[in-house]
C-alpha atoms as a PDB file:
ATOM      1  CA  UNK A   1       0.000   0.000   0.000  1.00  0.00           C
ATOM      2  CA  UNK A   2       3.148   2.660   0.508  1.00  0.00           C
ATOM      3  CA  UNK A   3       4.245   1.890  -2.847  1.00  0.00           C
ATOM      4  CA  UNK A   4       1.025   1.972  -4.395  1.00  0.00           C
ATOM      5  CA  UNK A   5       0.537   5.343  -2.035  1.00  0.00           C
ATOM      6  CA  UNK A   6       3.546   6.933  -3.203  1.00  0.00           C
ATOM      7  CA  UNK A   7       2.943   6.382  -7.295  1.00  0.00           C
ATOM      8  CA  UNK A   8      -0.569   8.067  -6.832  1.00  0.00           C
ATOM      9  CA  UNK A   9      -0.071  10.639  -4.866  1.00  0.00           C
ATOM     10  CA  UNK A  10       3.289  12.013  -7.362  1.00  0.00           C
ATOM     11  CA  UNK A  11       1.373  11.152 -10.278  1.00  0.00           C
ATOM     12  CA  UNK A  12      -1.484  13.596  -8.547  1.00  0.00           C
ATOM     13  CA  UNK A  13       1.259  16.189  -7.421  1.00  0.00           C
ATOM     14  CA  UNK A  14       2.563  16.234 -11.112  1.00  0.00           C
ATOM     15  CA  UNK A  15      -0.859  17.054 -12.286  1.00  0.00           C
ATOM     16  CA  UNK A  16      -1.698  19.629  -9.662  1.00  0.00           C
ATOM     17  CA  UNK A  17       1.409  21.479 -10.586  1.00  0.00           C
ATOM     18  CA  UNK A  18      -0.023  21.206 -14.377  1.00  0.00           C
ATOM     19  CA  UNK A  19      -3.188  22.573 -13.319  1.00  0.00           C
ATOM     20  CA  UNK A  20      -2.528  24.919 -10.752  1.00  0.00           C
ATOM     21  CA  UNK A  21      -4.864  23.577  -8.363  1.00  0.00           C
ATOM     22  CA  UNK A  22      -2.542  24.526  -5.403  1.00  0.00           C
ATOM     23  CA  UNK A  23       0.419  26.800  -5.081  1.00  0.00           C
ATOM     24  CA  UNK A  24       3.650  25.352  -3.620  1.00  0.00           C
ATOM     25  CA  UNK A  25       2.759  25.847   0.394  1.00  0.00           C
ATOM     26  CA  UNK A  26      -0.337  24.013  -0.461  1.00  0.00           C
ATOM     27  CA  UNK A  27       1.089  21.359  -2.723  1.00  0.00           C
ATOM     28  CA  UNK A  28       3.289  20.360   0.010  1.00  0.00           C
ATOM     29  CA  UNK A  29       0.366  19.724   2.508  1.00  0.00           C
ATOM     30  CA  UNK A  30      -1.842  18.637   0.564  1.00  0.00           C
ATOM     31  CA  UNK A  31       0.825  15.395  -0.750  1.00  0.00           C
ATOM     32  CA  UNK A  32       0.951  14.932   3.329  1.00  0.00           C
ATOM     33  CA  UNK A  33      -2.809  14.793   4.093  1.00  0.00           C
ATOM     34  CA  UNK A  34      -3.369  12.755   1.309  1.00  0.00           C
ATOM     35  CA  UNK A  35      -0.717   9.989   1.524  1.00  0.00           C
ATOM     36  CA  UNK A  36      -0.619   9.722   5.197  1.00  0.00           C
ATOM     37  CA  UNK A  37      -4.776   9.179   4.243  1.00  0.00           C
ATOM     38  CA  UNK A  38      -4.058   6.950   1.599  1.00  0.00           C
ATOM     39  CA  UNK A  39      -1.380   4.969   3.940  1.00  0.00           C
ATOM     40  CA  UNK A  40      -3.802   4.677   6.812  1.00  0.00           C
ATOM     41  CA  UNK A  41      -7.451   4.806   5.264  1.00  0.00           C
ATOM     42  CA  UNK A  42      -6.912   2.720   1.989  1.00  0.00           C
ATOM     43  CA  UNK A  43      -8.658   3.351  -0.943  1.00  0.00           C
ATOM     44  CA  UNK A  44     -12.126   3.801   0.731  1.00  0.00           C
ATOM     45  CA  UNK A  45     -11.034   6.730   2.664  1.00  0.00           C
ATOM     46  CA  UNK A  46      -8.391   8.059  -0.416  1.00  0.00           C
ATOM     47  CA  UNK A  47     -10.971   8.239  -2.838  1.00  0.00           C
ATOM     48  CA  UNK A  48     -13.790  10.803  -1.838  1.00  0.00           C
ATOM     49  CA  UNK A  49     -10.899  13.192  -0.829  1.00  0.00           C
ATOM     50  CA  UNK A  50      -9.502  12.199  -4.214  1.00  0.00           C
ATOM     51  CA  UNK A  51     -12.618  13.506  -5.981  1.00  0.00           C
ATOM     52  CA  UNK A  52     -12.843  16.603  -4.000  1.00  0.00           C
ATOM     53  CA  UNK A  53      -9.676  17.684  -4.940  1.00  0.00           C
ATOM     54  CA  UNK A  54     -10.313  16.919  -8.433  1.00  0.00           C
ATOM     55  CA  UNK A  55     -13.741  18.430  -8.676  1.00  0.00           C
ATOM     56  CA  UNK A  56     -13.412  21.234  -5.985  1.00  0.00           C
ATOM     57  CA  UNK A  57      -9.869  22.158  -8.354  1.00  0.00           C
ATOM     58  CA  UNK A  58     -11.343  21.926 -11.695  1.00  0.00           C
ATOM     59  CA  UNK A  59     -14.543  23.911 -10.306  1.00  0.00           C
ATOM     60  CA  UNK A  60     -12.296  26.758  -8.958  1.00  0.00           C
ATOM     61  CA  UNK A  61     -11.015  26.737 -12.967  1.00  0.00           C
ATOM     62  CA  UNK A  62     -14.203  26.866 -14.574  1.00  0.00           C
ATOM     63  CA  UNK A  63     -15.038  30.244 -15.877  1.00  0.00           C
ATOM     64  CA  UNK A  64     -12.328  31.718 -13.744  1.00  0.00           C
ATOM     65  CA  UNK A  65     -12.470  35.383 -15.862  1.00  0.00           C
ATOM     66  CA  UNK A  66     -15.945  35.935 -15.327  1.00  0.00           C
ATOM     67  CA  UNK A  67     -15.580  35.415 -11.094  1.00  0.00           C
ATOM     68  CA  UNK A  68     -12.297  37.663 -11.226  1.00  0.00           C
ATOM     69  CA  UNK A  69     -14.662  40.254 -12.894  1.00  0.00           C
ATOM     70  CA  UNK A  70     -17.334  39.940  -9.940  1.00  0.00           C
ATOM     71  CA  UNK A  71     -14.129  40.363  -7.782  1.00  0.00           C
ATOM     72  CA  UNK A  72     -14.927  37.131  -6.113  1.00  0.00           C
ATOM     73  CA  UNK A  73     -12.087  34.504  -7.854  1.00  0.00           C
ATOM     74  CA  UNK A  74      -9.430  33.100  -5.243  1.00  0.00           C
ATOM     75  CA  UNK A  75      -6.018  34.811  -5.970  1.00  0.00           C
ATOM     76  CA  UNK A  76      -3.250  33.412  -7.942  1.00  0.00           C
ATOM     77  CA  UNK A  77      -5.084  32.291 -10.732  1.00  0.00           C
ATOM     78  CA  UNK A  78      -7.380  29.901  -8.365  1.00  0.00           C
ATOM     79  CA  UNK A  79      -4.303  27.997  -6.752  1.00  0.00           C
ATOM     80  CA  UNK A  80      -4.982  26.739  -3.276  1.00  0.00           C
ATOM     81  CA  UNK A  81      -2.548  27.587  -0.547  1.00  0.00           C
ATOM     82  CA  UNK A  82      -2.058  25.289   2.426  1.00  0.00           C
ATOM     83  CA  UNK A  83      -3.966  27.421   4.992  1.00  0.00           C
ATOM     84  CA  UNK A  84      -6.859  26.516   2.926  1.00  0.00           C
ATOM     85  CA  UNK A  85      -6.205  22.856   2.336  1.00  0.00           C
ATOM     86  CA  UNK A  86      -5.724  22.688   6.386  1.00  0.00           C
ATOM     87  CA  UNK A  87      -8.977  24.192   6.786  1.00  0.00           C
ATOM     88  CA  UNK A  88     -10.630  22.061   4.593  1.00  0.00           C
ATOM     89  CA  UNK A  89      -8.643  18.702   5.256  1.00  0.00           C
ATOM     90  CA  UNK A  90      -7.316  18.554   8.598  1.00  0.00           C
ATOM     91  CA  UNK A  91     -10.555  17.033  10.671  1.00  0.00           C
ATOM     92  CA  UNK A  92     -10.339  14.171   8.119  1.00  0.00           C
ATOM     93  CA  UNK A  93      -6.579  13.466   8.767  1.00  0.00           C
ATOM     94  CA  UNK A  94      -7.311  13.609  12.505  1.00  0.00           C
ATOM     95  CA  UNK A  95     -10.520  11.596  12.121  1.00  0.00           C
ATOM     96  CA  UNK A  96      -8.250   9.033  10.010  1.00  0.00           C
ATOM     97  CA  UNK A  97      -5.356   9.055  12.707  1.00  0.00           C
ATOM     98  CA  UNK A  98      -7.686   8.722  15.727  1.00  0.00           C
ATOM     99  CA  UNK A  99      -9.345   5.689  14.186  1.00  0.00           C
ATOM    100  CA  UNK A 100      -5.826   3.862  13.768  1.00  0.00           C
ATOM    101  CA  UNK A 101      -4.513   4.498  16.946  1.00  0.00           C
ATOM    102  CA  UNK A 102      -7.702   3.354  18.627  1.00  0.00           C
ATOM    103  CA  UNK A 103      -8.674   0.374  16.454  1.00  0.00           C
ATOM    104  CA  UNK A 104     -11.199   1.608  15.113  1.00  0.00           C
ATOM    105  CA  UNK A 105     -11.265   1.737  11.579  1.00  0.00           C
ATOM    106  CA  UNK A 106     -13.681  -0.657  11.077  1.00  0.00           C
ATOM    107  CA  UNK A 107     -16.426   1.192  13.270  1.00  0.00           C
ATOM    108  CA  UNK A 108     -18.927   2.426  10.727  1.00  0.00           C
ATOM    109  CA  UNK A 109     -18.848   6.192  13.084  1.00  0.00           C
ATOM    110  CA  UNK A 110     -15.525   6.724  11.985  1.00  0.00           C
ATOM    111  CA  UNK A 111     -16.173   6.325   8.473  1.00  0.00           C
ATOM    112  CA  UNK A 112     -19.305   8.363   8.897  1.00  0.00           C
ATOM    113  CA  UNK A 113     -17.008  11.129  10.320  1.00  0.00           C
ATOM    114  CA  UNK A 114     -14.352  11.068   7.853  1.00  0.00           C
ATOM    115  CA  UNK A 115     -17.355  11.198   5.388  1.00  0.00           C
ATOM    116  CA  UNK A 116     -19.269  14.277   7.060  1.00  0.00           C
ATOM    117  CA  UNK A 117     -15.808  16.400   7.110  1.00  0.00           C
ATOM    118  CA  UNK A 118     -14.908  15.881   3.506  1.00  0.00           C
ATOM    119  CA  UNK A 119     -18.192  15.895   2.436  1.00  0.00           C
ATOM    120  CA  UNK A 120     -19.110  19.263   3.919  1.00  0.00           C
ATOM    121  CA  UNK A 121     -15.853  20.783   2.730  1.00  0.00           C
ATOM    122  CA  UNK A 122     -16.573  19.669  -0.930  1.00  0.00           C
ATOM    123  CA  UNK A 123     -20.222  20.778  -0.542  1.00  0.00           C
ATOM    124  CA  UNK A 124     -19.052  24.201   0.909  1.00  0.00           C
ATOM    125  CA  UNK A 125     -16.097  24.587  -1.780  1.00  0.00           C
ATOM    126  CA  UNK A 126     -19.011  23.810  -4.887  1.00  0.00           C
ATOM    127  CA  UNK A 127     -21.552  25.747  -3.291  1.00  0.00           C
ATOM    128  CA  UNK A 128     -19.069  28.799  -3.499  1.00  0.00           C
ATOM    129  CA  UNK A 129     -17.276  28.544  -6.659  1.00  0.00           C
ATOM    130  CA  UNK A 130     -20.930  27.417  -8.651  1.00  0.00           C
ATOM    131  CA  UNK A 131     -22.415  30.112  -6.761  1.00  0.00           C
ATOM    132  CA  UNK A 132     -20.691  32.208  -8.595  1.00  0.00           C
ATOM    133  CA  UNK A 133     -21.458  31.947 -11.445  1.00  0.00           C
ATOM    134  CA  UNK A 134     -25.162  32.809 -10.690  1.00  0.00           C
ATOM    135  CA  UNK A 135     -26.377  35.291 -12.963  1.00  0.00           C
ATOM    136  CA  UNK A 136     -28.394  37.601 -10.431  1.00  0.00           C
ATOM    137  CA  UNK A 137     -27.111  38.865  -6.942  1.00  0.00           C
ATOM    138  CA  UNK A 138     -27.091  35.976  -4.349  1.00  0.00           C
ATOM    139  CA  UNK A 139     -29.035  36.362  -0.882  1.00  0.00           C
ATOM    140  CA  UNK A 140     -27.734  36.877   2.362  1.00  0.00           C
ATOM    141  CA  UNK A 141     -28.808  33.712   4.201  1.00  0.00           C
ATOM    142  CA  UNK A 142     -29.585  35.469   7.822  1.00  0.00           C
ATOM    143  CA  UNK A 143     -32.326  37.682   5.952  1.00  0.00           C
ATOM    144  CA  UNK A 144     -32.864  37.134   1.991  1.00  0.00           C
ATOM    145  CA  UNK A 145     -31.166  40.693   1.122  1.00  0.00           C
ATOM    146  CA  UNK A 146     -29.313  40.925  -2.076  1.00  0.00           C
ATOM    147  CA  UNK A 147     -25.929  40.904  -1.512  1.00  0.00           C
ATOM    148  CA  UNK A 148     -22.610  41.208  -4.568  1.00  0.00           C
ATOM    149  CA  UNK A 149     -21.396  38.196  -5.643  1.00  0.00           C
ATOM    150  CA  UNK A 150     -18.520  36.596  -3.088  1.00  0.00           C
ATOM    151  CA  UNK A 151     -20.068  37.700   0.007  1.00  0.00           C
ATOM    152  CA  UNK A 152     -19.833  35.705   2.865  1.00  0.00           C
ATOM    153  CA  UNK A 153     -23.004  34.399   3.669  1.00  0.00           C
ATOM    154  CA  UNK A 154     -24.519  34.441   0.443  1.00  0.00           C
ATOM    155  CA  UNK A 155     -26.596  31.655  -1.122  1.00  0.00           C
ATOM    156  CA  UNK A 156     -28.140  30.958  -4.488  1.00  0.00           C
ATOM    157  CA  UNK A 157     -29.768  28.201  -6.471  1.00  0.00           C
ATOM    158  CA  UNK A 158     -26.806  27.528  -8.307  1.00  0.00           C
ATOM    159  CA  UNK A 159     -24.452  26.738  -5.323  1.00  0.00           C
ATOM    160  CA  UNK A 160     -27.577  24.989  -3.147  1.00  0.00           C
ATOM    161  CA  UNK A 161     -28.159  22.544  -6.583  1.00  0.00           C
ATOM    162  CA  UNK A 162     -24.182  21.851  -6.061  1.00  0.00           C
ATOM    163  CA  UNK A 163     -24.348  21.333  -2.648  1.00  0.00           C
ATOM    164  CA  UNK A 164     -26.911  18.266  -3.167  1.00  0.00           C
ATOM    165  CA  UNK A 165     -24.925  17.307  -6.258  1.00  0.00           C
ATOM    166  CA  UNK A 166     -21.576  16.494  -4.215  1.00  0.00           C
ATOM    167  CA  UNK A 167     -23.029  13.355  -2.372  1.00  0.00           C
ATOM    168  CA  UNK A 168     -23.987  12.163  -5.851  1.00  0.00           C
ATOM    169  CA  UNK A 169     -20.537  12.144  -6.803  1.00  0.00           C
ATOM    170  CA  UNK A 170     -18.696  10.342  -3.617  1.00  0.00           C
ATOM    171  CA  UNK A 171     -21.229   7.952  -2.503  1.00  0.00           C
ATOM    172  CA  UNK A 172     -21.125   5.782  -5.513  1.00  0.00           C
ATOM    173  CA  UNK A 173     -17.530   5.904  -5.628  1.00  0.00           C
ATOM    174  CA  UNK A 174     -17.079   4.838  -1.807  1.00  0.00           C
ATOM    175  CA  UNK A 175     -19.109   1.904  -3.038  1.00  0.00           C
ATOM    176  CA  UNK A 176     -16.723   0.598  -5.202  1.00  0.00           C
ATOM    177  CA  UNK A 177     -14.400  -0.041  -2.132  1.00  0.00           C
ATOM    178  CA  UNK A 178     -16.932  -0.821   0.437  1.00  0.00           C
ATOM    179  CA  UNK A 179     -16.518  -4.326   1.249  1.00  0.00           C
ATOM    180  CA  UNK A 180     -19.761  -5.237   2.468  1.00  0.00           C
ATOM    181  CA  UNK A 181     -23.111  -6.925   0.679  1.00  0.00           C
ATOM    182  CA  UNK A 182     -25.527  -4.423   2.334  1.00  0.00           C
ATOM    183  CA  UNK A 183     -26.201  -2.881  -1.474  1.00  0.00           C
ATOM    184  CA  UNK A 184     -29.369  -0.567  -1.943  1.00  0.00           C
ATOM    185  CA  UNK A 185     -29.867   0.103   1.596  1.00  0.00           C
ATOM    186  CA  UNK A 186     -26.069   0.485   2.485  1.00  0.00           C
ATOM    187  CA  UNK A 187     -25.895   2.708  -0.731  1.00  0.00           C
ATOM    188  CA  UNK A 188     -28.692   4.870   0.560  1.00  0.00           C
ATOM    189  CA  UNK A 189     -27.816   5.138   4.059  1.00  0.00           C
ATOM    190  CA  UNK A 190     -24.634   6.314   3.343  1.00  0.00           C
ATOM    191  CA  UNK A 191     -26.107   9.284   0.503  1.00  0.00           C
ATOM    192  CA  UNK A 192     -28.906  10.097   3.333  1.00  0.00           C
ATOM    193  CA  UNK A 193     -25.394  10.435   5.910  1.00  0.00           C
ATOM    194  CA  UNK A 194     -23.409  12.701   3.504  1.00  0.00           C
ATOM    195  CA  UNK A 195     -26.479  14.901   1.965  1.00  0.00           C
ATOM    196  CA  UNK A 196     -27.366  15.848   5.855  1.00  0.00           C
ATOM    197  CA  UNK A 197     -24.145  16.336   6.903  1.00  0.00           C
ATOM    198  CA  UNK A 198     -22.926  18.446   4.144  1.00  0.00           C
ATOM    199  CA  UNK A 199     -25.789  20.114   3.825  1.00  0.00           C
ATOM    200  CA  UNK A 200     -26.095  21.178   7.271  1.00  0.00           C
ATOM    201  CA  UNK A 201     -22.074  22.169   7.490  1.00  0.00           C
ATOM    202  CA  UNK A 202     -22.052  24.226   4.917  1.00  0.00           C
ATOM    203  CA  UNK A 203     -25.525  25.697   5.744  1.00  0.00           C
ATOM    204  CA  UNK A 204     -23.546  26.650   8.961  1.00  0.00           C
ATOM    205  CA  UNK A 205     -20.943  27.544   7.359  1.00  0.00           C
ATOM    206  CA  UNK A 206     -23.075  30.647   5.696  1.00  0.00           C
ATOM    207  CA  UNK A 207     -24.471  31.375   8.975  1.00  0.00           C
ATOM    208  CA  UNK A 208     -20.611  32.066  10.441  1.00  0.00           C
ATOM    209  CA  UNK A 209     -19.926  34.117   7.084  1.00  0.00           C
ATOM    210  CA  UNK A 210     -22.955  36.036   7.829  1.00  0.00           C
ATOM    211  CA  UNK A 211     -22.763  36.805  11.239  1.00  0.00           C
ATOM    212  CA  UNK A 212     -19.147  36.424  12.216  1.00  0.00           C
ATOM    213  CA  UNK A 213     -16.773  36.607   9.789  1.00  0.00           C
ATOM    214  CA  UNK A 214     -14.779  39.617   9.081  1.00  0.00           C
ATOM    215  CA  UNK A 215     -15.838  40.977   5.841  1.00  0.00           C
ATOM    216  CA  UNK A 216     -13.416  44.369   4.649  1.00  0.00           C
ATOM    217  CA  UNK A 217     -13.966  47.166   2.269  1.00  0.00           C
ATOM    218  CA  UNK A 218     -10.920  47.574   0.039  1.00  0.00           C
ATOM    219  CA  UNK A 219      -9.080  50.723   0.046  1.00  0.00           C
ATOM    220  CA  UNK A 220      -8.068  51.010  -3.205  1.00  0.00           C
ATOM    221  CA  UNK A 221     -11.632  49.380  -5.224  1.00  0.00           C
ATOM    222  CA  UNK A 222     -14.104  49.995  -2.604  1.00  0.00           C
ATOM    223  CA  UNK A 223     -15.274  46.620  -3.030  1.00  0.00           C
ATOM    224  CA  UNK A 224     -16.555  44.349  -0.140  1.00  0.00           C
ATOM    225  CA  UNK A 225     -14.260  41.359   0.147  1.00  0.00           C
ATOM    226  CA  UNK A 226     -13.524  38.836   2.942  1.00  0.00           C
ATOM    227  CA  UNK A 227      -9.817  39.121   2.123  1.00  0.00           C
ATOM    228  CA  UNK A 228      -8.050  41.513   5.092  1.00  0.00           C
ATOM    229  CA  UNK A 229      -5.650  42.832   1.987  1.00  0.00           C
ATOM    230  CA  UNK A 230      -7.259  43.882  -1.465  1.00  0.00           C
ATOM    231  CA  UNK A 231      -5.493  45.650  -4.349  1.00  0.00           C
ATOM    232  CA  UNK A 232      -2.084  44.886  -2.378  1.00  0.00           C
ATOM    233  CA  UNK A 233      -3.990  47.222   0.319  1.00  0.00           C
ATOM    234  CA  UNK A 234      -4.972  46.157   4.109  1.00  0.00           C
ATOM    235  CA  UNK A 235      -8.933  46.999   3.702  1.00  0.00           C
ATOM    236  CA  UNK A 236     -10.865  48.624   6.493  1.00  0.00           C
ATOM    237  CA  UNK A 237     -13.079  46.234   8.184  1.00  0.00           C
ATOM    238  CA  UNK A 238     -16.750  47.015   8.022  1.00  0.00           C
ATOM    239  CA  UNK A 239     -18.409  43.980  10.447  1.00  0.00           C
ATOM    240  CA  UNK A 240     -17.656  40.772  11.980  1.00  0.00           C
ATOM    241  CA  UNK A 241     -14.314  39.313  13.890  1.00  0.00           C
ATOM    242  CA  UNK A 242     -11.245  40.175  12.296  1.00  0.00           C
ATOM    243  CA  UNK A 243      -9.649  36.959  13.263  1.00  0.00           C
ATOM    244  CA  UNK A 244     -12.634  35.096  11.752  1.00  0.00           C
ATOM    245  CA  UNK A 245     -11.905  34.523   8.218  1.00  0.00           C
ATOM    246  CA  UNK A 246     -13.177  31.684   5.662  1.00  0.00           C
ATOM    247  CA  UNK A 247     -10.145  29.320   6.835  1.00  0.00           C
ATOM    248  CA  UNK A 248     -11.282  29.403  10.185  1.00  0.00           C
ATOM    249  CA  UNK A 249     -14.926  29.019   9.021  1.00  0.00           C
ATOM    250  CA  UNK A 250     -13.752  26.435   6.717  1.00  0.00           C
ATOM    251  CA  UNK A 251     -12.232  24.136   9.623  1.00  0.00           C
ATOM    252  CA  UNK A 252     -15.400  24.887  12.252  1.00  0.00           C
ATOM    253  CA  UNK A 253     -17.384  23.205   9.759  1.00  0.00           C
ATOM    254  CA  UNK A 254     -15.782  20.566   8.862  1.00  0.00           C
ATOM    255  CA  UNK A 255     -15.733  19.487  12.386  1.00  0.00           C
ATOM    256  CA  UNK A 256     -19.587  20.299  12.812  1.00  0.00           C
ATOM    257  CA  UNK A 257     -20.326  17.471   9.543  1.00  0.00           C
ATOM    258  CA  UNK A 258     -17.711  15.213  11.030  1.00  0.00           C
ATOM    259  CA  UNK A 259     -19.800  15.859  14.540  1.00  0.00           C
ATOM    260  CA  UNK A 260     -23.494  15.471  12.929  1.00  0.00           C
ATOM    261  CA  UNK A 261     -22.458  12.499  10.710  1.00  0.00           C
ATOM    262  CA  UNK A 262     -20.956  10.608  13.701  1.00  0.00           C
ATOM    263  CA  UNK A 263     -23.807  11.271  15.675  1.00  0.00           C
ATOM    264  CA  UNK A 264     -26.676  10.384  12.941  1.00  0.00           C
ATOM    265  CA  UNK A 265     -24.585   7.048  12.812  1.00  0.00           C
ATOM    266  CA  UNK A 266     -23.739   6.436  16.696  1.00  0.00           C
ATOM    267  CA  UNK A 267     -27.325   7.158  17.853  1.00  0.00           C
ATOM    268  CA  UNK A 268     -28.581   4.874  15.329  1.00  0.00           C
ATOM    269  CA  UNK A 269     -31.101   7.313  13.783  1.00  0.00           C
ATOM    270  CA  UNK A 270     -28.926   6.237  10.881  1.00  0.00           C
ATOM    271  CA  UNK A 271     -27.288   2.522  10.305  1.00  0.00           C
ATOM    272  CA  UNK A 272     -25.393   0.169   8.275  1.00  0.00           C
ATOM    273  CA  UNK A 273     -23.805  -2.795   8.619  1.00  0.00           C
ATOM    274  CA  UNK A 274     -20.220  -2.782   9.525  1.00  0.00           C
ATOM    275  CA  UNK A 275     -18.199  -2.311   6.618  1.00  0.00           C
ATOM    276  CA  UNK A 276     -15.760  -4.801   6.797  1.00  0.00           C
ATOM    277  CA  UNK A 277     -17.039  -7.957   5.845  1.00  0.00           C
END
């Protein structure tokens, strides 16, 4: 499995420095969450994070000029620095980690877990970046105002549809490594764990942007950012924490889906057989 770990993960480095998913801070932590994932959790725990790199990379792409014109595209040409591949992957190392050391990979919460934490970061990261490309002004979750385009707390129909759309894309592919003969109901358990999970994490994680988070006028553009520097500028901050910003928000709710998938799993209000046959 380290050999076979090693080979993927530089054959995925080589294409995330072709693509420019990450810059080099977060191509360096991302190889380390991943393999150390890869080496511990197998296949079944490799691949969802696998596809929401892929997807949550290739979405941050997608019509990149037309987001940098709303003022809303992530710097450096949409590479990912390792602050917010932390944010975003961090729970699910620790979830991964905790579950070796205690002997507990096989326990169906721990999966669950891993599942909520990725699945809520992918949800989150798809939400935003599909958002986006919305052609009307999004809505402030905490009261249904218009608000421009990259605000935290905003919602539209494009980035809810993606949010429901994620589970459809890891579920089916954790099934291909699930060892266990519980089919259709396993199958559905499992897309009823990740769309509540997700849904409700990054549902929270609009309610922290709204509320919370620091969000600045630049300087320089006058527009309302949640960056603290705009235009090369520090910006003034017009509400929220200033030490809130969307990489904390990021890793709060990733540990609230881990938290609500365990939960929907270890109080039984959701079950399925033990994985491991």
């Amino acid at each position: 499995m380290i050999i076979e770990a090693t080979l993927v993960m530089i054959i995925l480095l080589l294409i995330s420095v072709k693509a420019g998913f990450v810059d080099p801070g977060g191509l360096i932590s991302s190889f380390v969450i991943g393999y150390v994932i890869y080496v511990l959790g197998d296949r079944l725990f490799f691949v969802p994070l696998l596809i929401f790199y892929i997807v949550a990379g290739l979405m941050t792409k997608l019509c990149y000029e037309e987001k940098k014109l709303k003022g809303a595209a992530e710097e450096k040409f949409g590479a990912r620095g390792w602050k917010n591949v932390l944010a975003n992957g961090s729970v699910a190392l620790i979830i991964v980690c905790i579950a070796t050391y205690t002997n507990n990979m096989q326990r169906p919460e721990f999966l669950a877990a891993y599942l909520g934490a990725i699945s809520t970061a992918y949800a989150d990261t798809l939400a935003t970046e599909i958002g986006l490309l919305y052609p009307r002004e999004p809505r402030l979750i905490t009261n249904m105002k218009p608000v421009p385009a990259g605000m935290p707390g905003g919602v539209s129909p494009y980035g809810t549809a993606a949010q429901l759309l994620s589970a459809f894309t890891i579920v089916p592919a954790i099934m291909l490594f699930l060892p266990t003969k519980g089919g259709l109901t396993v199958f559905f358990n499992l897309l009823a764990i990740v769309l509540i999970s997700s849904l409700l994490g990054s549902t929270f994680d609009s309610f922290i942007g709204a509320t919370v988070q620091a969000v600045y006028r630049c300087k320089i553009c006058g527009k309302t950012t949640e960056r603290r520097v705009h235009c090369n500028t520090e910006a003034q901050l017009l509400k929220g924490i200033r030490y809130i910003d969307n990489n904390l928000v990021n890793l709060i709710t990733t540990i609230i889906g881990a938290v609500i998938a365990y939960m929907l799993v270890y109080s039984g209000l959701i079950s399925f057989e033990n994985y491991i046959d």
